[in-house]
N, C-alpha and C. Protein backbone atom coordinates (compact mmCIF):
# COMPACT_ATOMS: atom_id res chain seq x y z
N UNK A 1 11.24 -208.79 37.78
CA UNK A 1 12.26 -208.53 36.79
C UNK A 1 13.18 -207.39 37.24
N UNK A 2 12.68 -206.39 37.68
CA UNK A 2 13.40 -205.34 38.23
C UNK A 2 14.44 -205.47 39.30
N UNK A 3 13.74 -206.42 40.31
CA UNK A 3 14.64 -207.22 41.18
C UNK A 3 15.99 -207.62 40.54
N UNK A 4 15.84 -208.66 39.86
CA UNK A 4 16.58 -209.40 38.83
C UNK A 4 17.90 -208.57 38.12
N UNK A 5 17.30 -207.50 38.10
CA UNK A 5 17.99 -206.65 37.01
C UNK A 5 18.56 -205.35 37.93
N UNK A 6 18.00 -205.10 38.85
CA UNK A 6 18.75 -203.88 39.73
C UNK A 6 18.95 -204.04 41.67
N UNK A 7 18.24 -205.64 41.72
CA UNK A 7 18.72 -205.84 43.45
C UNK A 7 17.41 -205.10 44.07
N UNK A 8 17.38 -206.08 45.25
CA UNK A 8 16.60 -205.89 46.21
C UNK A 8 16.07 -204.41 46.73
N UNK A 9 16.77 -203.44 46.08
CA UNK A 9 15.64 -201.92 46.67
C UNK A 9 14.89 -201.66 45.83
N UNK A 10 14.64 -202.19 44.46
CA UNK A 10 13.31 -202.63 43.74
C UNK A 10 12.08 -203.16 43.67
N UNK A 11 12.36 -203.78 44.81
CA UNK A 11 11.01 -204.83 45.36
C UNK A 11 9.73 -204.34 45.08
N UNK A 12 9.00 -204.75 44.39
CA UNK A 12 7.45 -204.11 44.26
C UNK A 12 7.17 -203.29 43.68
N UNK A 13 7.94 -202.85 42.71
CA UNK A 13 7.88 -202.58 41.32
C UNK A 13 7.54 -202.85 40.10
N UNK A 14 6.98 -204.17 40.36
CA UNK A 14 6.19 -204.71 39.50
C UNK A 14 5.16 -204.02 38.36
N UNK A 15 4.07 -203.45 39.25
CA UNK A 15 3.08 -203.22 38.84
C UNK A 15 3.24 -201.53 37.84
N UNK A 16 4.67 -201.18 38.95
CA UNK A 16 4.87 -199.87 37.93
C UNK A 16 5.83 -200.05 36.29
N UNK A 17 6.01 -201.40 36.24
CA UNK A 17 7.21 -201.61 35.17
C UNK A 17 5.87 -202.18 33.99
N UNK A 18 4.69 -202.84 34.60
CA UNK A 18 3.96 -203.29 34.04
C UNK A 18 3.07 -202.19 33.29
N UNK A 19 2.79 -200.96 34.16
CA UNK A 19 2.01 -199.84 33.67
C UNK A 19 2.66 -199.56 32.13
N UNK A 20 4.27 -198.69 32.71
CA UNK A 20 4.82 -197.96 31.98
C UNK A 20 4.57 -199.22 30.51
N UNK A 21 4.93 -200.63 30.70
CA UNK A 21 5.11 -201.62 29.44
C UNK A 21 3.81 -201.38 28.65
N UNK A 22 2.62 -201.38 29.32
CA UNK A 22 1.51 -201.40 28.64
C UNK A 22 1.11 -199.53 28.18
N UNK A 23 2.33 -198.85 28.30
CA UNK A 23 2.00 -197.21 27.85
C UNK A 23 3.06 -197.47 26.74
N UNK A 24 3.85 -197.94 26.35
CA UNK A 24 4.55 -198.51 25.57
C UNK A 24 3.94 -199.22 24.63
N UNK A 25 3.07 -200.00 24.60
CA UNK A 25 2.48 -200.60 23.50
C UNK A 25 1.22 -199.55 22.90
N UNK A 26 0.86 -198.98 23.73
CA UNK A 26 -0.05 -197.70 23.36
C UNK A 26 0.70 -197.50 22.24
N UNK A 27 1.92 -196.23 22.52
CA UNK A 27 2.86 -195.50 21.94
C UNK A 27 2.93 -196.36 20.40
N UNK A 28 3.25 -197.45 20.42
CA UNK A 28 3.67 -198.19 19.32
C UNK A 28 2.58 -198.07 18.06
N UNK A 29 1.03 -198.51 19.34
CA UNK A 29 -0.05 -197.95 18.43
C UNK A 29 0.08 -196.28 17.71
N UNK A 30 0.22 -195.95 18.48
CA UNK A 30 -0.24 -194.21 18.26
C UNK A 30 1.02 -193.65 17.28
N UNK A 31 2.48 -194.47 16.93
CA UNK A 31 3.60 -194.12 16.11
C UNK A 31 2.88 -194.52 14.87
N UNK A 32 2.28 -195.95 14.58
CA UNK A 32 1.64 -196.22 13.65
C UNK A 32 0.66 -195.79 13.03
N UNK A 33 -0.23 -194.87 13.62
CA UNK A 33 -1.49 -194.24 13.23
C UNK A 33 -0.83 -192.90 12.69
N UNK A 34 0.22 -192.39 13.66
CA UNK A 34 1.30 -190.95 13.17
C UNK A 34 1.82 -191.30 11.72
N UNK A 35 2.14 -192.28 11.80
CA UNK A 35 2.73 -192.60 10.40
C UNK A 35 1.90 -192.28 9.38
N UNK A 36 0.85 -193.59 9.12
CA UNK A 36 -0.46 -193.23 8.60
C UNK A 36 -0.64 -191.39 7.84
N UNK A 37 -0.64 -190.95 9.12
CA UNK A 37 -1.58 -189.31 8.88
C UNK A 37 -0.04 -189.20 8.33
N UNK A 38 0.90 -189.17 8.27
CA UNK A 38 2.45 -188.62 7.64
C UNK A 38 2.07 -188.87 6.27
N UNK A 39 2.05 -190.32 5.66
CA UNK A 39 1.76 -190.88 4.48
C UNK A 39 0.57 -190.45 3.77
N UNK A 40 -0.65 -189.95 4.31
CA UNK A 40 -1.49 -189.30 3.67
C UNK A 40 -1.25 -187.65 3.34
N UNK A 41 -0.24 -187.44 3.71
CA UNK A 41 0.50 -185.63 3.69
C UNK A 41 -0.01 -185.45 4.62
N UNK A 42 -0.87 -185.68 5.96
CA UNK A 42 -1.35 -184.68 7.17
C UNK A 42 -1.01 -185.01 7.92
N UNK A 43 0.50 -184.41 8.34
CA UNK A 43 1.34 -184.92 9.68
C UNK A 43 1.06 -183.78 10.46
N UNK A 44 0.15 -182.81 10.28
CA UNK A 44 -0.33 -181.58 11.18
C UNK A 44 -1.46 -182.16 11.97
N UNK A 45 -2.18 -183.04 11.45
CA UNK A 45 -3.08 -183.72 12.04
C UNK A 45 -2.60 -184.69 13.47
N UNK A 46 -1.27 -184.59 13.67
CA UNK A 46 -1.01 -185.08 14.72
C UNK A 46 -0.87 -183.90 16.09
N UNK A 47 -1.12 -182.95 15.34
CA UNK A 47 -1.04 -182.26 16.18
C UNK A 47 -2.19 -181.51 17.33
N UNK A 48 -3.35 -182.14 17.14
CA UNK A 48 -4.33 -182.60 18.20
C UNK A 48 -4.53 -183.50 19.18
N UNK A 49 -3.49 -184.81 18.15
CA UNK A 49 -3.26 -185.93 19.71
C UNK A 49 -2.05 -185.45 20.74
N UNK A 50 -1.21 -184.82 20.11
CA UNK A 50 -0.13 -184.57 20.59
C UNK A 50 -0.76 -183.58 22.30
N UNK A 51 -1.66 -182.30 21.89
CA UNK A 51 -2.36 -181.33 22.55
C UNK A 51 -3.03 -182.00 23.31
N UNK A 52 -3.78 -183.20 23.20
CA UNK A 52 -4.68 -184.30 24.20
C UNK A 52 -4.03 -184.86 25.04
N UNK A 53 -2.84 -185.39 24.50
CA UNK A 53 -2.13 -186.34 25.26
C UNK A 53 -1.18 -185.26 26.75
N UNK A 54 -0.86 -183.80 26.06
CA UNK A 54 -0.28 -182.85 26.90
C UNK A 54 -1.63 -182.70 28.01
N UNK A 55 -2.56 -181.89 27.56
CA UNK A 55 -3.69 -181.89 28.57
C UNK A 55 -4.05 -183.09 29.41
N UNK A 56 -4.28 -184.32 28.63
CA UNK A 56 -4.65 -185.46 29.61
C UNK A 56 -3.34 -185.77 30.15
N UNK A 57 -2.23 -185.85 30.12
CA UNK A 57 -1.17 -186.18 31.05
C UNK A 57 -0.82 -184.88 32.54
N UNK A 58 -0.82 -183.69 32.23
CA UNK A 58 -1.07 -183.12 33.21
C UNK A 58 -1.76 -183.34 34.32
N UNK A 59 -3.45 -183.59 33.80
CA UNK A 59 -4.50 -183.40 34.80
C UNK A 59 -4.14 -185.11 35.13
N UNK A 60 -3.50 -185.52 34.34
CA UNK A 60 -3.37 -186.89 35.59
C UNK A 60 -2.10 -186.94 36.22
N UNK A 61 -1.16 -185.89 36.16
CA UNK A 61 0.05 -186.17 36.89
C UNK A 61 -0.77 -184.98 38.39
N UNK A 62 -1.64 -183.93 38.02
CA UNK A 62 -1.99 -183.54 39.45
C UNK A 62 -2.42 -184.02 39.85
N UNK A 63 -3.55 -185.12 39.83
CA UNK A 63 -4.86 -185.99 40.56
C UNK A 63 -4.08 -187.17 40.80
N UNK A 64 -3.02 -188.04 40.40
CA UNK A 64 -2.80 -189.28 40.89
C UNK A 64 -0.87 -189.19 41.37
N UNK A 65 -0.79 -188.40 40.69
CA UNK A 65 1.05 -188.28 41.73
C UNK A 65 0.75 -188.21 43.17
N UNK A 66 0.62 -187.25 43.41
CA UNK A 66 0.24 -187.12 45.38
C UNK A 66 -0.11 -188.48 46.01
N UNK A 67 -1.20 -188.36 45.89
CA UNK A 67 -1.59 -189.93 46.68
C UNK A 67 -1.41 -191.32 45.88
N UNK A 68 -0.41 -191.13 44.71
CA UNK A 68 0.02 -192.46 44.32
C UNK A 68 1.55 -192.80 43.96
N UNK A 69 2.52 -191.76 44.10
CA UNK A 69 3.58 -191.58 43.70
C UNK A 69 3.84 -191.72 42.04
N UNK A 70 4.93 -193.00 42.60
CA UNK A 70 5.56 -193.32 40.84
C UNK A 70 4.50 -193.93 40.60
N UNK A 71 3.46 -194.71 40.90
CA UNK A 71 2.31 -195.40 40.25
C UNK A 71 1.57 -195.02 39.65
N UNK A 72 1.27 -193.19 40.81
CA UNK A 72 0.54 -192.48 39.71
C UNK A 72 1.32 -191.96 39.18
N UNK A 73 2.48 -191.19 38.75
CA UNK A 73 3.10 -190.92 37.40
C UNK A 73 3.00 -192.19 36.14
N UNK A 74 3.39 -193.27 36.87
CA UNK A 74 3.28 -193.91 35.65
C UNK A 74 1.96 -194.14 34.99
N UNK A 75 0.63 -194.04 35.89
CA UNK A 75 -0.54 -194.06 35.20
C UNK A 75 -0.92 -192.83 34.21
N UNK A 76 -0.38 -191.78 34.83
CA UNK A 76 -0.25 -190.29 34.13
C UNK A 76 0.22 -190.52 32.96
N UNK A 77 1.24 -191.33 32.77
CA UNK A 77 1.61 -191.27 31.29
C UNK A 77 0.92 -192.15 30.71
N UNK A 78 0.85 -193.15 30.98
CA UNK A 78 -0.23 -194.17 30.88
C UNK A 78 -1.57 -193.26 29.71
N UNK A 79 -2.25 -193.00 30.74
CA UNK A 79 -3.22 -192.02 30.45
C UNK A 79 -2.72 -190.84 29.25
N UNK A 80 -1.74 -190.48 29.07
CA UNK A 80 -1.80 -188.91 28.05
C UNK A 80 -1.66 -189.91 26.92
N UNK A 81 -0.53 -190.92 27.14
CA UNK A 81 -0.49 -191.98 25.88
C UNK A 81 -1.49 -192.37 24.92
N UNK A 82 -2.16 -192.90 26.07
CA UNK A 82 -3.34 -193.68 25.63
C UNK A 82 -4.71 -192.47 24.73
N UNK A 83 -4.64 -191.39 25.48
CA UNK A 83 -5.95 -190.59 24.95
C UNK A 83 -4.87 -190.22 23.38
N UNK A 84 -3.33 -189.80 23.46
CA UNK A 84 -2.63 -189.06 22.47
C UNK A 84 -3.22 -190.38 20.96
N UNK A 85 -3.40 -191.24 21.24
CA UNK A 85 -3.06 -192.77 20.41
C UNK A 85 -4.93 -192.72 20.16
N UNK A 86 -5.73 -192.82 21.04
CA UNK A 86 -7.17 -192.81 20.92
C UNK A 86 -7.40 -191.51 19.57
N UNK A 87 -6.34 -190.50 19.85
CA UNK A 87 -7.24 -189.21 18.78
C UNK A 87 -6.24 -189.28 17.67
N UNK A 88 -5.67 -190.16 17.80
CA UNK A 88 -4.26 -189.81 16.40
C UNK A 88 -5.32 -191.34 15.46
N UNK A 89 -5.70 -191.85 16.15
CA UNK A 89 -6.22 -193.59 15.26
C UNK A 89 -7.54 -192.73 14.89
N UNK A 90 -8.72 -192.20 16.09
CA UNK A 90 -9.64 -191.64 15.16
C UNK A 90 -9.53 -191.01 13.91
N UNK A 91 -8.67 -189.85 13.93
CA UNK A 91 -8.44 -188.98 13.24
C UNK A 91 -8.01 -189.70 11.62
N UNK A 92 -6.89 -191.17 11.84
CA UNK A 92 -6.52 -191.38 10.55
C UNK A 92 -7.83 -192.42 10.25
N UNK A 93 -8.55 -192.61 11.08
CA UNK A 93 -10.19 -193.41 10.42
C UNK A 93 -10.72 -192.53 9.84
N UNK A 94 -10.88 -191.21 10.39
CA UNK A 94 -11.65 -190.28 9.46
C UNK A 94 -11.26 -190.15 8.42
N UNK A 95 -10.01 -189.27 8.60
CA UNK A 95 -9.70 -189.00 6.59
C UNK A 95 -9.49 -190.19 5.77
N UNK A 96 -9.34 -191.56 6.49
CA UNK A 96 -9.00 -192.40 5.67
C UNK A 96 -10.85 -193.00 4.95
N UNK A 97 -11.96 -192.99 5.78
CA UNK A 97 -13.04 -193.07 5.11
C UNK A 97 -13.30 -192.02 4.42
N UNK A 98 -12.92 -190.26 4.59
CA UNK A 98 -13.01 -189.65 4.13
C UNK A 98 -12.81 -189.20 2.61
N UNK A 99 -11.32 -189.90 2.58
CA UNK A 99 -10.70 -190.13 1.27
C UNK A 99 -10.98 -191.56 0.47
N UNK A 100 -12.03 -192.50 0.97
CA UNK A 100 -12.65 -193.21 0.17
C UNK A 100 -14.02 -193.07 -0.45
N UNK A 101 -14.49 -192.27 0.57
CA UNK A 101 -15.73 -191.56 -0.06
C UNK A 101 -15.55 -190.92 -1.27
N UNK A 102 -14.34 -189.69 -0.99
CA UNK A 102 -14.02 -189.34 -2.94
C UNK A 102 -13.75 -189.99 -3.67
N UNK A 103 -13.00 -191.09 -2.96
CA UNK A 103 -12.48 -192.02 -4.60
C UNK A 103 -13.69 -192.84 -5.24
N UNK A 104 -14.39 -192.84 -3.67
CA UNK A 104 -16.05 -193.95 -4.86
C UNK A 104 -16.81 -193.01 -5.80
N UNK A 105 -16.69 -191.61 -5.07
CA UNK A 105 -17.72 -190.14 -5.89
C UNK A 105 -16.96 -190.58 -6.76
N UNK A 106 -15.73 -190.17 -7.15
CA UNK A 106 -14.90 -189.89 -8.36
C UNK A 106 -15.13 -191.27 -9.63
């Protein structure tokens, strides 16, 4: 596609257009779970995935840039995405069982 769309010094780019697409559908997850914690009033609560996703994107832009280039950048983001989206969905499972537990007490 990249070919297609920007000419032959693209070639083999594939696999990095494919990464970044599938850190993209992460994201989509992890906007939706943000939302979520917004709509319950705890949009501060995003602010642990946000801190995960900074830490885990770092330590993967030092360990896989060097010996992977743009592949490893794009896995780097890949990766902060994915952990930022893993703790933003836990987080709205918790308070969301959390806040059914009171409503059954109640």
């Amino acid at each position: 596609l990249t070919v297609v769309v920007y000419g032959p010094n693209y070639a083999g780019t594939g696999a990095i257009v494919a990464i970044l697409a599938l850190g993209m559908l992460f994201n989509s997850f992890g906007i939706t779970a943000g939302n979520g914690l917004c709509a319950m009033e705890r949009p501060s609560a995003n602010f642990g995935a946000d801190a995960v996703a900074l830490v885990v994107s770092i330590a993967a832009i030092i360990c896989l840039v060097g010996p992977l280039g743009a592949t490893g950048a794009a896995l780097a983001s890949l990766a902060g995405v994915a952990a930022g989206t893993t703790v933003r969905t836990a987080t709205l499972v918790r308070l969301m069982k959390s806040n059914s537990l009171k409503a059954s007490a109640a």
